[in-house]
Protein backbone atom coordinates (compact mmCIF):
# COMPACT_ATOMS: atom_id res chain seq x y z
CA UNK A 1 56.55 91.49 139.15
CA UNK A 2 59.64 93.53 137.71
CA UNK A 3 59.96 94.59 133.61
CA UNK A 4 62.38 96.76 131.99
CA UNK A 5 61.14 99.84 130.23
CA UNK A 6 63.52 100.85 128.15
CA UNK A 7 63.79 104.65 126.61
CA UNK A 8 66.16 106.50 124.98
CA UNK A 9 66.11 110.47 125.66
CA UNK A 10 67.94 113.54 124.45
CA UNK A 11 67.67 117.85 124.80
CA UNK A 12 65.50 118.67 121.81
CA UNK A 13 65.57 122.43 123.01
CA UNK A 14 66.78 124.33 125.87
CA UNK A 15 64.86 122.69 129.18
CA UNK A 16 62.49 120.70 126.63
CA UNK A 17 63.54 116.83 126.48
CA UNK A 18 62.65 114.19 123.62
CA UNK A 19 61.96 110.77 124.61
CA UNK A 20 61.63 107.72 122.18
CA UNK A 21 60.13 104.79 124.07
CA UNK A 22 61.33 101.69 122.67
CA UNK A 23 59.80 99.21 124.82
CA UNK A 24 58.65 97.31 127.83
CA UNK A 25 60.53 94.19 128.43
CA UNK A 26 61.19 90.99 130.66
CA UNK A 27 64.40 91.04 131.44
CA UNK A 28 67.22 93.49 131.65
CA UNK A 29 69.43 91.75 129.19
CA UNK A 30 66.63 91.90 126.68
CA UNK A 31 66.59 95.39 127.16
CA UNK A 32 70.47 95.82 127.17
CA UNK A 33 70.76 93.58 123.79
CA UNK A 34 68.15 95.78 122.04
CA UNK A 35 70.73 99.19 122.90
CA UNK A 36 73.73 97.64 120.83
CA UNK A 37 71.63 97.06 118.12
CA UNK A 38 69.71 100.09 118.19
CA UNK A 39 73.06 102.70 118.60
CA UNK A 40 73.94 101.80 115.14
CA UNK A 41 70.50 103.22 113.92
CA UNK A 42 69.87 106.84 112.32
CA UNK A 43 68.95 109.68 115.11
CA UNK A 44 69.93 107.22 117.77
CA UNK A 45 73.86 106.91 116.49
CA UNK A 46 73.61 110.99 117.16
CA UNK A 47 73.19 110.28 121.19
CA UNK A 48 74.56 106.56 121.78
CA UNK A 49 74.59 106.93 125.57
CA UNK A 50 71.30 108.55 125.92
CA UNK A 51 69.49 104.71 126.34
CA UNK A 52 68.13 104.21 129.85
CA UNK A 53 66.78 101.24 131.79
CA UNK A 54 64.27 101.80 134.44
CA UNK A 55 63.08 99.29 136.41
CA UNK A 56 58.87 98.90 136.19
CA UNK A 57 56.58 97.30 138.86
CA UNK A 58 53.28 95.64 137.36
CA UNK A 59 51.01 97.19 140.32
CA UNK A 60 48.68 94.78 140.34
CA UNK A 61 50.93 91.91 140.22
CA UNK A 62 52.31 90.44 143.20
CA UNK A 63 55.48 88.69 143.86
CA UNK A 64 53.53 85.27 145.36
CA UNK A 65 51.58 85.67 141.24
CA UNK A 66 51.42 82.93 139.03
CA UNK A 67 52.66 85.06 136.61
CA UNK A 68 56.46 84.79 135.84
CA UNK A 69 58.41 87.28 133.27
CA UNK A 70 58.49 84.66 130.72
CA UNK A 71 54.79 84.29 130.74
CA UNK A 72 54.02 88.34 130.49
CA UNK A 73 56.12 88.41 127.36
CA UNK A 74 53.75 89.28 123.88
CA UNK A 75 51.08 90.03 126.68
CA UNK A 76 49.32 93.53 126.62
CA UNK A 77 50.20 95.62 129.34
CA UNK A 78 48.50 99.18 129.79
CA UNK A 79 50.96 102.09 131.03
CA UNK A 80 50.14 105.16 132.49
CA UNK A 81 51.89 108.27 131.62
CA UNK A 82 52.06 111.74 132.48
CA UNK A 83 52.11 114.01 129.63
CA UNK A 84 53.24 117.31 129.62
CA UNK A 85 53.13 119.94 126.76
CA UNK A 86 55.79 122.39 125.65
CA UNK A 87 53.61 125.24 124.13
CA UNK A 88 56.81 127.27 123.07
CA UNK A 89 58.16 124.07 121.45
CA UNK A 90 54.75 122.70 120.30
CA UNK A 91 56.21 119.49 121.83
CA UNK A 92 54.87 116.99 124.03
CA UNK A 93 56.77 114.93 126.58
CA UNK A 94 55.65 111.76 129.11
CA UNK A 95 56.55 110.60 132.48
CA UNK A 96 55.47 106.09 132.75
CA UNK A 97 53.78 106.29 136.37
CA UNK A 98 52.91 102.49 136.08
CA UNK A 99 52.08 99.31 134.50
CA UNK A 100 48.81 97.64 135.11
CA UNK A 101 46.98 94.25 133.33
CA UNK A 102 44.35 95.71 132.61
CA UNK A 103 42.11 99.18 131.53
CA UNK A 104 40.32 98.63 134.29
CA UNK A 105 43.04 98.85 137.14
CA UNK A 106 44.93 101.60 135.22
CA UNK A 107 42.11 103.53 134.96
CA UNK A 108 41.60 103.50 138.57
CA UNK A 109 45.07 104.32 139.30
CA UNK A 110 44.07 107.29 137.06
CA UNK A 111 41.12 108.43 139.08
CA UNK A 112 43.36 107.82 142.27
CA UNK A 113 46.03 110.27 140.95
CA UNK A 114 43.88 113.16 139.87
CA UNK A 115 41.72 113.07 143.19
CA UNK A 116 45.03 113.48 145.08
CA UNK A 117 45.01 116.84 146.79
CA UNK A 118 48.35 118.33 144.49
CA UNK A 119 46.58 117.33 140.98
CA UNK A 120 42.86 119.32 141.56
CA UNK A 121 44.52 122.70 141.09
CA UNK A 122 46.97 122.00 138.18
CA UNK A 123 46.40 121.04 134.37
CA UNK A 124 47.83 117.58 134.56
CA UNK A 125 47.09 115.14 131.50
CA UNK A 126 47.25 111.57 132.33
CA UNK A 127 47.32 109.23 129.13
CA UNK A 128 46.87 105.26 129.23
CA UNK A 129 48.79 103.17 126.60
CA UNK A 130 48.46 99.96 125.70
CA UNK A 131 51.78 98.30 125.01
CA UNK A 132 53.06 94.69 124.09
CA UNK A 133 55.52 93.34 126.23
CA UNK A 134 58.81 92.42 124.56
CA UNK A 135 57.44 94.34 121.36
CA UNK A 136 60.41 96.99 120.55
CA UNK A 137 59.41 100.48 118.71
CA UNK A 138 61.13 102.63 116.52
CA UNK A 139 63.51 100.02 115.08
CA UNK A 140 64.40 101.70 112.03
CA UNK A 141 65.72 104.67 113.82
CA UNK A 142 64.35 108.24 113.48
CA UNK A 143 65.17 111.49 111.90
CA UNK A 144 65.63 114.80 113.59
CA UNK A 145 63.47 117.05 112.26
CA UNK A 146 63.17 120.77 113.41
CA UNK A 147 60.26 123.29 112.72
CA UNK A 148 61.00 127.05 113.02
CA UNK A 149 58.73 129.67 111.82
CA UNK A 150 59.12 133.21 111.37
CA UNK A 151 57.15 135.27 113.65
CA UNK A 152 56.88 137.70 111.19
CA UNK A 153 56.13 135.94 108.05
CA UNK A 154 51.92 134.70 107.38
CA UNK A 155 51.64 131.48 106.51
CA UNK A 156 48.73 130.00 104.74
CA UNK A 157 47.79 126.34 106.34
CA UNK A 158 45.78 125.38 103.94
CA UNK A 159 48.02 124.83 101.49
């Protein structure tokens, strides 16, 4: 079974990406309706062509399911993601590797990707979501904040 995961993504730094994901949805229109609406909003009017659409496989559903997109929307859904972190940015940044309906089978996709040959001799962090389907995020817009301290200046953090 096919749903729409729609993100919208722009540089934050040099080489160092932000993503907002907005959703996970049953069909493509759905998904394409929610980017008019949402280029009008603050922090997203900044980069109105930065929306994407990518097309999501529920793993563990097949094709010959019971299951049809109308009946997986409001349903939880967990997604896998690879995280990465930006140390020089103090920024974090994911990568959905798949959908699953339930912990269970996305936690075994989990244990399947770190046991893979490539993954025992990096630092890979693998986080697992639980989403609504058709439920859309970050629908008041954001605000671009930026952090920058001086590398000579001492700061006290406790105040």
């Amino acid at each position: 079974m096919i749903i729409y995961y729609l993100y919208h993504e722009y540089e934050l730094y040099e080489n160092c990406m932000e993503r907002k994901d907005i959703g996970l949805f049953v069909s493509e229109a759905e998904a394409k309706e929610l980017i008019c609406k949402y280029k009008k909003l603050p922090g997203f009017e900044d980069y109105p062509e930065n929306f994407y659409i990518q097309e999501i496989t529920i793993d563990d559903l097949k094709e010959d399911s019971s299951e049809t997109s109308q009946s997986m929307n409001n349903k939880d859904i967990y997604a896998v993601y690879e995280v990465k972190y930006y140390r020089e940015h103090d920024q974090e940044c994911g990568d959905l590797l798949g959908c699953f309906t339930t912990l269970s089978k996305a936690e075994s996709f989990v244990e399947t990707i770190k046991s893979k040959p490539m993954c025992k001799d990096i630092d890979i962090y693998i986080e697992i979501s639980e989403q609504k389907v058709g439920l859309a995020g970050w629908c008041y817009g954001f605000k671009k904040s930026y952090y920058v301290m001086d590398e000579n200046a001492s700061y006290d953090w406790n105040n």
